[in-house]
Protein backbone atom coordinates (compact mmCIF):
# COMPACT_ATOMS: atom_id res chain seq x y z
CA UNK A 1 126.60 108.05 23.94
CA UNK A 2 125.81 111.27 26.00
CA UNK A 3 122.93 112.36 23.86
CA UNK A 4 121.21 108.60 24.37
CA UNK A 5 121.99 108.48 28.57
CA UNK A 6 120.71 112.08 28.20
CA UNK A 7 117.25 110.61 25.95
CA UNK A 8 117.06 107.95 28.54
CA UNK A 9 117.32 110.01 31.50
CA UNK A 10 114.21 112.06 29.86
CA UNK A 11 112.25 109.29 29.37
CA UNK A 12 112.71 108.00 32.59
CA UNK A 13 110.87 111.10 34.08
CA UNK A 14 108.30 111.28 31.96
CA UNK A 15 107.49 107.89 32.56
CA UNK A 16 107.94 108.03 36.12
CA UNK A 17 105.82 111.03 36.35
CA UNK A 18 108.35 112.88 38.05
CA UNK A 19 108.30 117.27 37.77
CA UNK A 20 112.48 118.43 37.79
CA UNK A 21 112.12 122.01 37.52
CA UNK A 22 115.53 123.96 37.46
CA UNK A 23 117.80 120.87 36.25
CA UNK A 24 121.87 120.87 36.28
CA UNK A 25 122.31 117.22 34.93
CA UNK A 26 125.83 115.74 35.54
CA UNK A 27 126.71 112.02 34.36
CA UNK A 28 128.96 109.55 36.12
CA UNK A 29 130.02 106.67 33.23
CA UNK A 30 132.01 105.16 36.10
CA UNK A 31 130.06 101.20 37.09
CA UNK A 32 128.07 101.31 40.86
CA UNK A 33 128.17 104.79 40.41
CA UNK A 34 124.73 107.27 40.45
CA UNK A 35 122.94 106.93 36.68
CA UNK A 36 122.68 110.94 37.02
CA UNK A 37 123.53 112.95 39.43
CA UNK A 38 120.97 116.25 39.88
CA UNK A 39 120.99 119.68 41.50
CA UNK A 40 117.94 121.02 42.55
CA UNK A 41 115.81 117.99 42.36
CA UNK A 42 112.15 118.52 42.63
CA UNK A 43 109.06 116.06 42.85
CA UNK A 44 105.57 116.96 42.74
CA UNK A 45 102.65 114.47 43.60
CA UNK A 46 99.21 116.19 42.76
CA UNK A 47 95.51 114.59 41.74
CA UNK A 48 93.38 116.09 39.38
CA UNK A 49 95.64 119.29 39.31
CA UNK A 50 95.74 119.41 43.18
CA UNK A 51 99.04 119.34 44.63
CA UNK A 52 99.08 117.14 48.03
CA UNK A 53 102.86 117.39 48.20
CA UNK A 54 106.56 118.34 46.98
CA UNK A 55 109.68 117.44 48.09
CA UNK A 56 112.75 119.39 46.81
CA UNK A 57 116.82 118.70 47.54
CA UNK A 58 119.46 120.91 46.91
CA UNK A 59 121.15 116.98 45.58
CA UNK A 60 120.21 113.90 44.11
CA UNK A 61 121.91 110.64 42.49
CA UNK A 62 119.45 108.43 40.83
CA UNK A 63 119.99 104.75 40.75
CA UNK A 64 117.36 103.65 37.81
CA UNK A 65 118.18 100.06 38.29
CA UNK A 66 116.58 100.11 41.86
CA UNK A 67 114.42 103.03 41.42
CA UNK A 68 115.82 104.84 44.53
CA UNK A 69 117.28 108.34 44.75
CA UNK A 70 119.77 109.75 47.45
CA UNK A 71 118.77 113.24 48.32
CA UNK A 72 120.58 115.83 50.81
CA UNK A 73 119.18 119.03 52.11
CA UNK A 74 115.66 117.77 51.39
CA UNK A 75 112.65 120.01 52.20
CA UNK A 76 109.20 118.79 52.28
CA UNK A 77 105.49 120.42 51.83
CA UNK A 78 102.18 118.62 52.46
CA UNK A 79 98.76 120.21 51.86
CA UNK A 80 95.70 118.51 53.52
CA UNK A 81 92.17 118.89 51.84
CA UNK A 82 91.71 120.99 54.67
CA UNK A 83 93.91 123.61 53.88
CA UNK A 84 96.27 122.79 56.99
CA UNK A 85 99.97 122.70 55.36
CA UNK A 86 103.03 120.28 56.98
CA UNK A 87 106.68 121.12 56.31
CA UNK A 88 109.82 119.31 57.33
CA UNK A 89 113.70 119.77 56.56
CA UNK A 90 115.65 116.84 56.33
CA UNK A 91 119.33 116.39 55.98
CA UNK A 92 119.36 113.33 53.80
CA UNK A 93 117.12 110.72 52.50
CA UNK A 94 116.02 108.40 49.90
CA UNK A 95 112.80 108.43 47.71
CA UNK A 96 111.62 105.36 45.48
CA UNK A 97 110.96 106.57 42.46
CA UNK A 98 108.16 104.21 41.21
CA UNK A 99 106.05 104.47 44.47
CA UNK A 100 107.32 107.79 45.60
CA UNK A 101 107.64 106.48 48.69
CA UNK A 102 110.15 108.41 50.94
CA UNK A 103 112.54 108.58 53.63
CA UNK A 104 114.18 111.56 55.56
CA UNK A 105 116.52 111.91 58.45
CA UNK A 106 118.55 114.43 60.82
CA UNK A 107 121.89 113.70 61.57
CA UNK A 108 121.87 116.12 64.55
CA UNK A 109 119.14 117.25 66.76
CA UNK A 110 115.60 116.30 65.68
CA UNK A 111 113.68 116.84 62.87
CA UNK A 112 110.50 118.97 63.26
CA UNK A 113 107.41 118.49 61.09
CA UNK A 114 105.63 121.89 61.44
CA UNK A 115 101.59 122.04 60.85
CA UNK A 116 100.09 125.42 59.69
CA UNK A 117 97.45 124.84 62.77
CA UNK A 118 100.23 125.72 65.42
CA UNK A 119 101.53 122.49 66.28
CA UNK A 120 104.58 120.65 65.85
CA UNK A 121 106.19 117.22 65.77
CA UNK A 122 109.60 116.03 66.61
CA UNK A 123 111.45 112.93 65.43
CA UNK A 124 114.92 111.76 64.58
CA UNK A 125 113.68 110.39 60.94
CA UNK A 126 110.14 109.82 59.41
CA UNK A 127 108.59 108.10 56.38
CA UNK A 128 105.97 108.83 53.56
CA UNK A 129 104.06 106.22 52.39
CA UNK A 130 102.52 107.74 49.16
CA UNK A 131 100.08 104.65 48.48
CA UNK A 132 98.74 105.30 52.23
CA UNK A 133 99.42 109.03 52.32
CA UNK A 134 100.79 109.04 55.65
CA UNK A 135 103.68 109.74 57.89
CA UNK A 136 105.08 107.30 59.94
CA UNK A 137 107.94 108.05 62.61
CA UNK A 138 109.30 104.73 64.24
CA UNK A 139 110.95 105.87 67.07
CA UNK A 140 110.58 108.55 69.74
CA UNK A 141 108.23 111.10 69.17
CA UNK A 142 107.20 114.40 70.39
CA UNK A 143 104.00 116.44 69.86
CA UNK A 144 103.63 119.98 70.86
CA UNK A 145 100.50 122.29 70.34
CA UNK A 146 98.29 125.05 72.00
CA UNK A 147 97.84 123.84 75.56
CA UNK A 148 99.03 120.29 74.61
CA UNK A 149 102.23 118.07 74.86
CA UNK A 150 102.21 114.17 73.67
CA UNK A 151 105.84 111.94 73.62
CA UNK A 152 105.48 107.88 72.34
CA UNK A 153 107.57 105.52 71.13
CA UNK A 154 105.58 105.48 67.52
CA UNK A 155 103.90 108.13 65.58
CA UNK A 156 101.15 107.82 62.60
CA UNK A 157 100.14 111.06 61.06
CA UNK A 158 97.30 110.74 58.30
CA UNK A 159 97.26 114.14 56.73
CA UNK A 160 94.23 113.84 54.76
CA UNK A 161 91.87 113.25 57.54
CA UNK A 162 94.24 114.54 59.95
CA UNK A 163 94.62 112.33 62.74
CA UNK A 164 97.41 111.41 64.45
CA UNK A 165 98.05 107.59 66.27
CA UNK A 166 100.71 108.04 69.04
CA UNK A 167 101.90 104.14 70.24
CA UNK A 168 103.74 103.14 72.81
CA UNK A 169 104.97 104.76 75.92
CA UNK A 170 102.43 107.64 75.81
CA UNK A 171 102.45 110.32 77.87
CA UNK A 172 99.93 113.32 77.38
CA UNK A 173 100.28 116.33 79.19
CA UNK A 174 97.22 118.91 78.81
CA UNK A 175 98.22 122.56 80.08
């Protein structure tokens, strides 16, 4: 019975497309329960040997059924075509693994997406929407940069052709 979960498990991540680099597998036969619990967890999106992003966690129970993981201490990497890199720590979060689609969250103070560039953004939680490659942080929102501070009620960050939407009650400051 534990070699088949264990045959299923693998076939679930090659199918999925998932990378899991580093792998301490633990299995939980009790019903409701995680399918398989993981230590260092790892995914890796890339195109045509490129890779646009990778999200690690020091934890993760998969649920196969719904095709949702629960991650904790989850750090994040994006690389634009232009070379400008994003990276954000999150203290929990979930990730669908068909559309690897994501979600991450602070439970105390903000979390703070960092660009390569210099500047920075501030939110309590923010998604990834894989099929639209972009960030989305619903809820206050704070840009900083060189010589430039933005705060809104809705953020929109399109790494690819990097641009940034800020919605709502905008305020710009410009030192």
């Amino acid at each position: 019975m534990l070699i088949m979960t264990f045959l299923l498990f693998l076939s679930f991540a090659l199918v999925s497309g998932m990378k899991k680099r580093n792998l301490l597998v633990f299995f939980n036969d009790i019903g409701g329960k995680a399918d398989v619990k993981i230590g260092q967890f790892s995914v890796v999106q890339s195109h045509e040997g490129v890779k646009n992003w990778e999200l690690r966690a020091d934890r993760a129970e998969i649920f196969e059924k719904d095709q949702k993981a629960l991650l904790e201490k989850v750090a994040v990497t994006i690389q634009t075509p232009q070379g400008v890199q994003l990276s954000l720590d999150g203290d929990s979060g979930t990730i669908n693994t068909r559309t690897k689609d994501f979600y991450l969250e602070k439970k105390e103070g903000p979390m703070v997406l960092r660009l390569s560039n210099g500047y920075t953004v501030e939110t309590p939680a923010l998604s990834w929407l894989n099929d639209q490659k972009m960030i989305v942080a619903e809820g206050p929102a704070r840009i900083t940069g060189p010589q430039i501070e933005i705060n809104g009620d809705e953020l929109h960050v399109a790494p690819e052709n990097q641009e940034v939407t800020v919605s709502g009650h905008v305020q710009a400051l410009v030192h």
